[in-house]
C-alpha atoms as a PDB file:
ATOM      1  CA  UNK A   1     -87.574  36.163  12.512  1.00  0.00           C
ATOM      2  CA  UNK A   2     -86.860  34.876   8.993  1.00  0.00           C
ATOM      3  CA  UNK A   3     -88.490  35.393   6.065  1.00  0.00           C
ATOM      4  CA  UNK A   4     -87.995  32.860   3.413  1.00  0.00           C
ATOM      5  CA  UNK A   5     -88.351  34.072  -0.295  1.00  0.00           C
ATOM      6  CA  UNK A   6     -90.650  31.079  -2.050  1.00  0.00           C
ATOM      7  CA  UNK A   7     -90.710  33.365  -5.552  1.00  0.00           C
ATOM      8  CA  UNK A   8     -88.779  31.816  -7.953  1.00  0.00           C
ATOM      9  CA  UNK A   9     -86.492  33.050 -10.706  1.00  0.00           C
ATOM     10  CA  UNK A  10     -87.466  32.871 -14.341  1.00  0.00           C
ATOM     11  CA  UNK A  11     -84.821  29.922 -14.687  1.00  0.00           C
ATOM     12  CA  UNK A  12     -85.764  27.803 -11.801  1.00  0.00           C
ATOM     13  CA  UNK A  13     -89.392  28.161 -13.805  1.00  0.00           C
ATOM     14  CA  UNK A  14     -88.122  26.993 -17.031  1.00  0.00           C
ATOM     15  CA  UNK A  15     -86.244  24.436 -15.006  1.00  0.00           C
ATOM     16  CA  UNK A  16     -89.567  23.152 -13.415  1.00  0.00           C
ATOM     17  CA  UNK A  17     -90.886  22.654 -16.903  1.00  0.00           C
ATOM     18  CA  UNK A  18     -88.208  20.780 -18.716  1.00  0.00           C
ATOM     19  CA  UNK A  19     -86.656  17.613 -16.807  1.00  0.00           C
ATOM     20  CA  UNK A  20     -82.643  18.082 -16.256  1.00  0.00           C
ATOM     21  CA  UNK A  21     -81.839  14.693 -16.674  1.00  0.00           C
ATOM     22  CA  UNK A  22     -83.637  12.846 -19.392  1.00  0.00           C
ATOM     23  CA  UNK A  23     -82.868   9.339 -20.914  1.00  0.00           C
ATOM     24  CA  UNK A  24     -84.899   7.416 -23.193  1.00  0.00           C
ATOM     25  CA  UNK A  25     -85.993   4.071 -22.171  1.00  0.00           C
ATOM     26  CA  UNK A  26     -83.867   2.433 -25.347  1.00  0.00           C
ATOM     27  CA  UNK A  27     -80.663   3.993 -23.826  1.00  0.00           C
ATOM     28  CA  UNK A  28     -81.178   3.139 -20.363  1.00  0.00           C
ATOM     29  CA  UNK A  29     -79.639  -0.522 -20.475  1.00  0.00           C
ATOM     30  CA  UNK A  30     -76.866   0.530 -22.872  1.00  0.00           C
ATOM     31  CA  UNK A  31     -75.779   3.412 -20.448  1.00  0.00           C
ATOM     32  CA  UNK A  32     -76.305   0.991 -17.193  1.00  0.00           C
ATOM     33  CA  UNK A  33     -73.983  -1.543 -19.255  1.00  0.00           C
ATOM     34  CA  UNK A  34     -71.313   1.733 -20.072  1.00  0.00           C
ATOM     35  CA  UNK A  35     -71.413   2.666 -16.531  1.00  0.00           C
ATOM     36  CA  UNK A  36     -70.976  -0.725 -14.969  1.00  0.00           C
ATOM     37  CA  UNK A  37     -68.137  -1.558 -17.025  1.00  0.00           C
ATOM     38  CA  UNK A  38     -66.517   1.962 -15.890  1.00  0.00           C
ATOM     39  CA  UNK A  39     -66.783   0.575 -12.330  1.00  0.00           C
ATOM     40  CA  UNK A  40     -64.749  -2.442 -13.376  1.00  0.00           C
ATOM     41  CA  UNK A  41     -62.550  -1.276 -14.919  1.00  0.00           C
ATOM     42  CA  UNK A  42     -61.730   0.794 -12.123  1.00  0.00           C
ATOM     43  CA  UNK A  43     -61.920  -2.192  -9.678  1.00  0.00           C
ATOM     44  CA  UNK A  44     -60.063  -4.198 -11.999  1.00  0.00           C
ATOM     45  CA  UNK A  45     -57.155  -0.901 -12.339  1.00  0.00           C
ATOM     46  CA  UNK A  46     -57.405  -0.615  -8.493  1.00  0.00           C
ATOM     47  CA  UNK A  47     -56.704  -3.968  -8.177  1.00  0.00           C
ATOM     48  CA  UNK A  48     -53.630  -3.764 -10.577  1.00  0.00           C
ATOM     49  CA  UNK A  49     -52.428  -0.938  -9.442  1.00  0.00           C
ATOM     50  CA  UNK A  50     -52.084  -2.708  -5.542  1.00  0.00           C
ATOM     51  CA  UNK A  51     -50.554  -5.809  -7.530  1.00  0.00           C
ATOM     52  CA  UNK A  52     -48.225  -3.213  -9.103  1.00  0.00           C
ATOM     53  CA  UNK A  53     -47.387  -2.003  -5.878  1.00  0.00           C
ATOM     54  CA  UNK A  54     -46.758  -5.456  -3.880  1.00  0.00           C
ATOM     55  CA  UNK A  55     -44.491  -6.655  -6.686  1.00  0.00           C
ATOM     56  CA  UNK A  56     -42.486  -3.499  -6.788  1.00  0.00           C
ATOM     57  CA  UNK A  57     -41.697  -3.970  -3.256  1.00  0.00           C
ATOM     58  CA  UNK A  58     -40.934  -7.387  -3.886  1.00  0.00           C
ATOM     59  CA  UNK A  59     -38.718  -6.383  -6.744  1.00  0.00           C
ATOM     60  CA  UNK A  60     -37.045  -4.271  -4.409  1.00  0.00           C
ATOM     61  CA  UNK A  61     -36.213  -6.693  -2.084  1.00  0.00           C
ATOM     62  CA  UNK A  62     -34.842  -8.931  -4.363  1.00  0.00           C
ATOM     63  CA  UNK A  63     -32.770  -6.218  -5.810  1.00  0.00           C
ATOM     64  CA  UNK A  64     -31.418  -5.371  -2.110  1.00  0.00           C
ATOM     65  CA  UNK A  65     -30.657  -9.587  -1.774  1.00  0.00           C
ATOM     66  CA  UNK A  66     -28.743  -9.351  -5.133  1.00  0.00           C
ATOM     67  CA  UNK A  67     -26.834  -6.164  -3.309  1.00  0.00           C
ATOM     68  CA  UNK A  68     -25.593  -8.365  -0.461  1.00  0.00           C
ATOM     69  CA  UNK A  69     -25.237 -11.589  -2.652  1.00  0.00           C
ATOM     70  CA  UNK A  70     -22.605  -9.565  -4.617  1.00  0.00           C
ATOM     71  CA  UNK A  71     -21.041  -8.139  -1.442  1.00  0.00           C
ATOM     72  CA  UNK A  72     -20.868 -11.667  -0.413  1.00  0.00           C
ATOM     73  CA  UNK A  73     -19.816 -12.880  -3.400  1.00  0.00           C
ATOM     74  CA  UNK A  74     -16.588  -9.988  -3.636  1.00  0.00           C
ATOM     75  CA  UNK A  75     -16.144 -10.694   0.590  1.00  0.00           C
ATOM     76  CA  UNK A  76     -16.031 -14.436  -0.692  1.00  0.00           C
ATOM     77  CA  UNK A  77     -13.400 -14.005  -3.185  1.00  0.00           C
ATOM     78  CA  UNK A  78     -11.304 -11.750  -1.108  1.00  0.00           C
ATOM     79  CA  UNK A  79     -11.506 -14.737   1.771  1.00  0.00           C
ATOM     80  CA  UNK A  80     -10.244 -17.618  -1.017  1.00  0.00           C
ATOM     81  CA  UNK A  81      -7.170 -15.333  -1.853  1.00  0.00           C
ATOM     82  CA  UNK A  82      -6.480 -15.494   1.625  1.00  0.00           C
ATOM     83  CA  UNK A  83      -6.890 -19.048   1.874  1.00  0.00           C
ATOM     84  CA  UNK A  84      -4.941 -19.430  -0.788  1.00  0.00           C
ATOM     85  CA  UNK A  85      -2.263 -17.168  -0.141  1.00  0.00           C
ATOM     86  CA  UNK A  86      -1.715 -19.005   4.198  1.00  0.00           C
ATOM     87  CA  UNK A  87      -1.672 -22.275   1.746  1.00  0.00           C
ATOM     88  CA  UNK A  88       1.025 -21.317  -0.341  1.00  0.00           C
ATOM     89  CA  UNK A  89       2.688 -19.939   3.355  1.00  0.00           C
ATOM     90  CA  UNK A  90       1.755 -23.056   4.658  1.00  0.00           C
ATOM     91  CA  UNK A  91       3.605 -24.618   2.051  1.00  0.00           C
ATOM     92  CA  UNK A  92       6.582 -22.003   2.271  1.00  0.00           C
ATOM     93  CA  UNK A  93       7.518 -22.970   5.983  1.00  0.00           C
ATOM     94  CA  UNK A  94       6.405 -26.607   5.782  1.00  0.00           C
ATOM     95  CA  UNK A  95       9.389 -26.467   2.943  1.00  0.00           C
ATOM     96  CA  UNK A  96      11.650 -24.416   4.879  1.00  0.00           C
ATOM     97  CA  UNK A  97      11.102 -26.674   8.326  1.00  0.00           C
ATOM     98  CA  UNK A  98      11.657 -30.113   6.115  1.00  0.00           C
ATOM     99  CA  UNK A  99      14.849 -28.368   4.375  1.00  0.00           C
ATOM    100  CA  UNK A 100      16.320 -26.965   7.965  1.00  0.00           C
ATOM    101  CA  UNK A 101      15.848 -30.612   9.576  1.00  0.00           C
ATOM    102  CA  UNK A 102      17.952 -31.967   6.105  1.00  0.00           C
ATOM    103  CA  UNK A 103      20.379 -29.388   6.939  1.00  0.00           C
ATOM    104  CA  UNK A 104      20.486 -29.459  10.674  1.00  0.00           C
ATOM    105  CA  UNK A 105      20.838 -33.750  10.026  1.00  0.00           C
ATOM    106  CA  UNK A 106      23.783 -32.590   7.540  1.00  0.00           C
ATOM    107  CA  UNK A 107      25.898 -30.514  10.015  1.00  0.00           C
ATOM    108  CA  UNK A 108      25.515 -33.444  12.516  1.00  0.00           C
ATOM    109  CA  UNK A 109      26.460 -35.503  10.285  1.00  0.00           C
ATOM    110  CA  UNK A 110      29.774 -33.762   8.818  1.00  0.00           C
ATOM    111  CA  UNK A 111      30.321 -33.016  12.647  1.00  0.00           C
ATOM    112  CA  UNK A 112      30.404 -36.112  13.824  1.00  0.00           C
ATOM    113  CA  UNK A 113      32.657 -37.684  10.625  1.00  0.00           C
ATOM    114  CA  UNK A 114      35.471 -34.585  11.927  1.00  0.00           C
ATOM    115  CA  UNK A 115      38.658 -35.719  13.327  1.00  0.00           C
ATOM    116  CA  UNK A 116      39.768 -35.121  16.513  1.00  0.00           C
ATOM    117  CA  UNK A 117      41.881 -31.904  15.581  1.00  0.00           C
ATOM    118  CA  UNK A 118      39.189 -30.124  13.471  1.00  0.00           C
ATOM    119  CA  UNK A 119      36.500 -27.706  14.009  1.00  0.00           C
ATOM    120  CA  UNK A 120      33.611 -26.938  11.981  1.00  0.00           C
ATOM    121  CA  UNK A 121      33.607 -22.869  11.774  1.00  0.00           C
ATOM    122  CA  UNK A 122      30.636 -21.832   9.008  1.00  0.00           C
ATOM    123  CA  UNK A 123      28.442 -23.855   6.783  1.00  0.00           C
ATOM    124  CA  UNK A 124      26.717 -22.440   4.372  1.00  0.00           C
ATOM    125  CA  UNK A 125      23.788 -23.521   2.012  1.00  0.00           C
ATOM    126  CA  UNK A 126      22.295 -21.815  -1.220  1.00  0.00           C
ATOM    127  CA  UNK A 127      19.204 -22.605  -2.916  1.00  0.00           C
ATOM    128  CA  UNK A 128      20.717 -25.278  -5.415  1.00  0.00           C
ATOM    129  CA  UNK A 129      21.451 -27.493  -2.269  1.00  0.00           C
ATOM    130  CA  UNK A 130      25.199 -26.708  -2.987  1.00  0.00           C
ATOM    131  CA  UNK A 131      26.970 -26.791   0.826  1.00  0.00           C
ATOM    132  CA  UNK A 132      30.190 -24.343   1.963  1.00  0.00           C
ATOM    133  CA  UNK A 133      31.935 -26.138   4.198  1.00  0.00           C
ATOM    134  CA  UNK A 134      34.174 -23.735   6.191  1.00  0.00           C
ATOM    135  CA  UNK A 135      36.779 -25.402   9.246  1.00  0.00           C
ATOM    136  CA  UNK A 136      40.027 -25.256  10.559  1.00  0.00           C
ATOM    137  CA  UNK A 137      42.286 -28.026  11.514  1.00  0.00           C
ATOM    138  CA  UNK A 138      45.558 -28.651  12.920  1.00  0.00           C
ATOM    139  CA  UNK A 139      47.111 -30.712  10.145  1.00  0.00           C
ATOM    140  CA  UNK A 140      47.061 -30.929   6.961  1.00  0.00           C
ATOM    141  CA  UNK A 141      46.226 -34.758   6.582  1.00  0.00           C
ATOM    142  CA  UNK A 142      42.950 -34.152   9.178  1.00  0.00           C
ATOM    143  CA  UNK A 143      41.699 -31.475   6.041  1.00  0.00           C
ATOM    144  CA  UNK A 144      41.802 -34.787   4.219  1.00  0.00           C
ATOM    145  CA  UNK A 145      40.428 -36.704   6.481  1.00  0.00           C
ATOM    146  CA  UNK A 146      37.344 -34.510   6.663  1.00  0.00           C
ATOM    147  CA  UNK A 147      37.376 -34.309   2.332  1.00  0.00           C
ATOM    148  CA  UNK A 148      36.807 -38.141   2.186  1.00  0.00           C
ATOM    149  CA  UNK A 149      34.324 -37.920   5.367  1.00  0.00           C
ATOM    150  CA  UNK A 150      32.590 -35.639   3.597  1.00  0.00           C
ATOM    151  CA  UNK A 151      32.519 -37.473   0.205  1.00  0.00           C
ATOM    152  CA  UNK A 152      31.171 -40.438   2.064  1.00  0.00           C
ATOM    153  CA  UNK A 153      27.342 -38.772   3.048  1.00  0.00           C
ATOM    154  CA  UNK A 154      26.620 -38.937  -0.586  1.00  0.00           C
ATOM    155  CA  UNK A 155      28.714 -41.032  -3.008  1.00  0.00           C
ATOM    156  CA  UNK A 156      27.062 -39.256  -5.881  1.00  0.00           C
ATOM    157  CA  UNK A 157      28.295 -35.715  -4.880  1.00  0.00           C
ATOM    158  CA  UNK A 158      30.542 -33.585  -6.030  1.00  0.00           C
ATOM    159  CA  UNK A 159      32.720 -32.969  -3.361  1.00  0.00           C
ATOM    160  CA  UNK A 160      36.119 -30.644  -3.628  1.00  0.00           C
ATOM    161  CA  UNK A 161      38.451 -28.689  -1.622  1.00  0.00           C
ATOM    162  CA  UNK A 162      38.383 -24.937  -2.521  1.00  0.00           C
ATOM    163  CA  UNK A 163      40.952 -23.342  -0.155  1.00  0.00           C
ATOM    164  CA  UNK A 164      43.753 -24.111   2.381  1.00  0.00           C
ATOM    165  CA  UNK A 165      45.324 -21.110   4.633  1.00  0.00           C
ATOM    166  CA  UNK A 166      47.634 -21.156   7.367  1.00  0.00           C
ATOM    167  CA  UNK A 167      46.732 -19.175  10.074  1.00  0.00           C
ATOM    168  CA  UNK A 168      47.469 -18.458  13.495  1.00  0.00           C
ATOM    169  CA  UNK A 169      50.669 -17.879  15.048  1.00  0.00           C
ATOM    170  CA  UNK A 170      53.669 -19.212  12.919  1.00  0.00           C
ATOM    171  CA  UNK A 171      50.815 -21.178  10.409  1.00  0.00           C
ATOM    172  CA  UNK A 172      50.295 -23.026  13.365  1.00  0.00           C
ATOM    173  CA  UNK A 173      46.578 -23.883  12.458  1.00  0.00           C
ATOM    174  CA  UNK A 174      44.985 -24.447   8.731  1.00  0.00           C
ATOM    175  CA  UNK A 175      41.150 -22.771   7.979  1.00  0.00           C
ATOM    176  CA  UNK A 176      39.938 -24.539   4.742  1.00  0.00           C
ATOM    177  CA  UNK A 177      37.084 -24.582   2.794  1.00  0.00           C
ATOM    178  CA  UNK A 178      35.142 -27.674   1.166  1.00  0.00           C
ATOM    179  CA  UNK A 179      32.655 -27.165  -1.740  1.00  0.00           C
ATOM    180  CA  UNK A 180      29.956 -30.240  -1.528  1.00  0.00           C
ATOM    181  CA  UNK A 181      27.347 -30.356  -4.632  1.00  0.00           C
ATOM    182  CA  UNK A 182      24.254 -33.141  -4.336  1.00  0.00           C
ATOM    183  CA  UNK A 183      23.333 -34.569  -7.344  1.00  0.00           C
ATOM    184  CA  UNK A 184      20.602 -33.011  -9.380  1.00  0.00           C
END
Protein backbone atom coordinates (compact mmCIF):
# COMPACT_ATOMS: atom_id res chain seq x y z
CA UNK A 1 0.00 0.00 0.00
CA UNK A 2 0.77 3.71 -0.45
CA UNK A 3 1.14 6.19 1.83
CA UNK A 4 0.60 9.65 0.62
CA UNK A 5 2.53 12.51 2.49
CA UNK A 6 -0.39 15.43 3.00
CA UNK A 7 2.40 17.64 5.20
CA UNK A 8 3.36 20.41 3.38
CA UNK A 9 6.61 22.31 2.96
CA UNK A 10 7.14 25.70 4.49
CA UNK A 11 6.84 27.18 0.81
CA UNK A 12 3.76 25.49 -0.36
CA UNK A 13 2.46 27.27 3.17
CA UNK A 14 3.56 30.65 2.28
CA UNK A 15 2.22 29.84 -1.15
CA UNK A 16 -1.30 29.05 0.34
CA UNK A 17 -1.25 32.46 1.92
CA UNK A 18 -0.27 34.81 -0.81
CA UNK A 19 -2.19 34.37 -4.30
CA UNK A 20 0.44 33.54 -7.31
CA UNK A 21 -1.29 35.33 -9.78
CA UNK A 22 -2.75 38.63 -8.78
CA UNK A 23 -4.20 41.47 -11.03
CA UNK A 24 -6.01 44.41 -9.99
CA UNK A 25 -9.40 44.94 -11.30
CA UNK A 26 -8.11 48.44 -13.14
CA UNK A 27 -5.56 46.30 -15.12
CA UNK A 28 -7.69 43.54 -16.04
CA UNK A 29 -9.26 45.14 -19.32
CA UNK A 30 -5.96 46.78 -20.31
CA UNK A 31 -4.11 43.33 -20.09
CA UNK A 32 -7.28 41.42 -21.85
CA UNK A 33 -6.89 44.29 -24.63
CA UNK A 34 -2.65 43.56 -24.64
CA UNK A 35 -3.29 39.96 -24.88
CA UNK A 36 -5.94 39.97 -27.54
CA UNK A 37 -4.05 42.09 -29.75
CA UNK A 38 -0.97 39.52 -29.27
CA UNK A 39 -3.35 36.89 -30.72
CA UNK A 40 -3.84 39.05 -33.79
CA UNK A 41 -1.11 39.89 -34.47
CA UNK A 42 -0.13 36.45 -34.60
CA UNK A 43 -3.19 35.51 -36.75
CA UNK A 44 -2.64 38.40 -38.79
CA UNK A 45 1.60 37.22 -39.10
CA UNK A 46 0.30 33.63 -39.66
CA UNK A 47 -1.72 34.74 -42.21
CA UNK A 48 1.17 36.72 -43.92
CA UNK A 49 3.50 34.46 -43.52
CA UNK A 50 1.11 31.67 -45.74
CA UNK A 51 0.58 34.73 -48.24
CA UNK A 52 4.40 34.99 -48.19
CA UNK A 53 4.64 31.53 -48.93
CA UNK A 54 1.91 31.16 -51.89
CA UNK A 55 3.46 34.14 -53.67
CA UNK A 56 6.96 32.83 -53.41
CA UNK A 57 5.88 29.80 -55.15
CA UNK A 58 4.18 31.80 -57.55
CA UNK A 59 7.26 33.89 -58.02
CA UNK A 60 8.96 30.83 -58.68
CA UNK A 61 6.97 29.72 -61.28
CA UNK A 62 7.05 32.69 -63.09
CA UNK A 63 10.75 32.78 -62.81
CA UNK A 64 10.89 29.03 -64.27
CA UNK A 65 8.29 30.49 -67.37
CA UNK A 66 10.82 33.37 -67.92
CA UNK A 67 13.60 30.31 -68.03
CA UNK A 68 11.83 28.62 -70.95
CA UNK A 69 10.56 31.96 -72.55
CA UNK A 70 14.30 32.80 -72.97
CA UNK A 71 15.16 29.27 -74.14
CA UNK A 72 12.43 29.83 -76.55
CA UNK A 73 13.28 33.01 -77.35
CA UNK A 74 17.40 31.90 -78.16
CA UNK A 75 15.70 28.36 -79.93
CA UNK A 76 13.60 31.10 -81.86
CA UNK A 77 16.41 33.09 -83.07
CA UNK A 78 18.56 30.19 -83.92
CA UNK A 79 15.34 28.85 -86.17
CA UNK A 80 15.08 32.55 -88.14
CA UNK A 81 18.88 32.25 -89.03
CA UNK A 82 17.98 29.14 -90.50
CA UNK A 83 15.15 30.43 -92.28
CA UNK A 84 17.02 32.94 -93.38
CA UNK A 85 20.04 31.32 -94.34
CA UNK A 86 17.58 28.15 -96.87
CA UNK A 87 16.17 31.75 -98.19
CA UNK A 88 19.25 33.15 -99.24
CA UNK A 89 19.96 29.17 -100.65
CA UNK A 90 16.74 29.33 -102.02
CA UNK A 91 17.70 32.30 -103.73
CA UNK A 92 21.31 30.90 -104.62
CA UNK A 93 19.91 27.92 -106.80
CA UNK A 94 16.74 29.67 -107.97
CA UNK A 95 19.69 32.09 -109.54
CA UNK A 96 21.85 29.40 -110.60
CA UNK A 97 18.73 27.25 -112.29
CA UNK A 98 17.43 30.69 -114.17
CA UNK A 99 21.25 31.42 -115.25
CA UNK A 100 21.89 27.53 -116.46
CA UNK A 101 18.48 27.63 -118.57
CA UNK A 102 20.05 31.28 -120.16
CA UNK A 103 23.07 29.36 -120.78
CA UNK A 104 21.78 26.00 -121.80
CA UNK A 105 19.22 28.39 -124.38
CA UNK A 106 22.73 30.06 -125.43
CA UNK A 107 24.64 26.87 -126.49
CA UNK A 108 21.47 25.86 -128.47
CA UNK A 109 21.39 28.72 -129.85
CA UNK A 110 25.19 29.21 -131.10
CA UNK A 111 24.71 25.41 -132.02
CA UNK A 112 22.18 25.65 -134.14
CA UNK A 113 23.60 29.14 -136.04
CA UNK A 114 27.06 26.56 -136.78
CA UNK A 115 27.76 25.67 -140.26
CA UNK A 116 27.76 22.50 -141.55
CA UNK A 117 31.65 21.91 -141.13
CA UNK A 118 31.96 23.16 -137.50
CA UNK A 119 31.80 21.73 -134.14
CA UNK A 120 31.25 23.33 -130.94
CA UNK A 121 34.17 21.80 -128.56
CA UNK A 122 34.02 23.96 -124.97
CA UNK A 123 32.02 26.90 -123.88
CA UNK A 124 32.78 28.54 -121.14
CA UNK A 125 31.03 31.23 -118.90
CA UNK A 126 32.42 33.48 -115.97
CA UNK A 127 30.54 35.45 -113.59
CA UNK A 128 30.48 38.79 -115.71
CA UNK A 129 28.29 36.86 -118.31
CA UNK A 130 31.42 37.06 -120.62
CA UNK A 131 31.13 33.58 -122.98
CA UNK A 132 34.45 31.42 -124.37
CA UNK A 133 33.49 30.10 -127.30
CA UNK A 134 35.87 27.20 -128.15
CA UNK A 135 35.25 25.06 -131.88
CA UNK A 136 36.91 23.71 -134.66
CA UNK A 137 36.04 23.94 -138.25
CA UNK A 138 37.15 22.83 -141.51
CA UNK A 139 37.64 26.17 -143.24
CA UNK A 140 38.57 29.14 -142.55
CA UNK A 141 35.49 31.13 -144.01
CA UNK A 142 32.98 28.63 -141.72
CA UNK A 143 35.17 30.38 -138.45
CA UNK A 144 33.55 33.42 -139.99
CA UNK A 145 30.56 32.23 -140.56
CA UNK A 146 30.12 31.24 -136.93
CA UNK A 147 31.79 35.07 -135.80
CA UNK A 148 28.81 36.84 -137.52
CA UNK A 149 26.31 33.95 -136.21
CA UNK A 150 27.45 34.64 -133.12
CA UNK A 151 27.30 38.49 -133.30
CA UNK A 152 23.74 38.11 -134.39
CA UNK A 153 22.18 36.63 -130.68
CA UNK A 154 22.89 40.01 -129.33
CA UNK A 155 23.57 43.03 -131.59
CA UNK A 156 24.79 44.93 -128.59
CA UNK A 157 27.69 42.49 -127.76
CA UNK A 158 30.98 42.55 -128.02
CA UNK A 159 31.83 39.81 -130.02
CA UNK A 160 35.67 38.96 -131.28
CA UNK A 161 37.79 36.24 -132.46
CA UNK A 162 40.69 35.47 -130.04
CA UNK A 163 42.58 32.57 -131.71
CA UNK A 164 42.89 30.51 -134.95
CA UNK A 165 45.19 27.15 -135.00
CA UNK A 166 45.63 24.62 -137.49
CA UNK A 167 45.51 21.36 -136.30
CA UNK A 168 45.28 17.93 -137.29
CA UNK A 169 47.13 16.18 -139.84
CA UNK A 170 48.81 18.58 -142.44
CA UNK A 171 46.53 21.77 -140.73
CA UNK A 172 43.88 19.90 -142.09
CA UNK A 173 41.29 21.20 -139.46
CA UNK A 174 41.20 24.86 -137.64
CA UNK A 175 40.26 24.96 -133.49
CA UNK A 176 39.40 28.67 -132.78
CA UNK A 177 38.27 30.55 -130.10
CA UNK A 178 35.47 33.39 -129.96
CA UNK A 179 35.29 35.89 -127.02
CA UNK A 180 31.39 37.08 -126.73
CA UNK A 181 30.77 40.02 -124.00
CA UNK A 182 26.79 41.03 -123.25
CA UNK A 183 26.27 44.39 -122.63
CA UNK A 184 26.37 45.66 -119.10
Amino acid sequence: MTRFDYRQTTFERWLGRRPVFVVDRTMRAALLAIAAAIVAVAAVTLIECRRLAALDGELAALADRIAVAERDDTRSDAVQHDVERLRDLCATLDGARRDTGIATNTIVRIGNRLPPQTWLTSVQTDRTGAWTIGGRSARLDEIGATLAAVAKLEPAATTRLVSVNATGARGALLDFSIAFEPPR
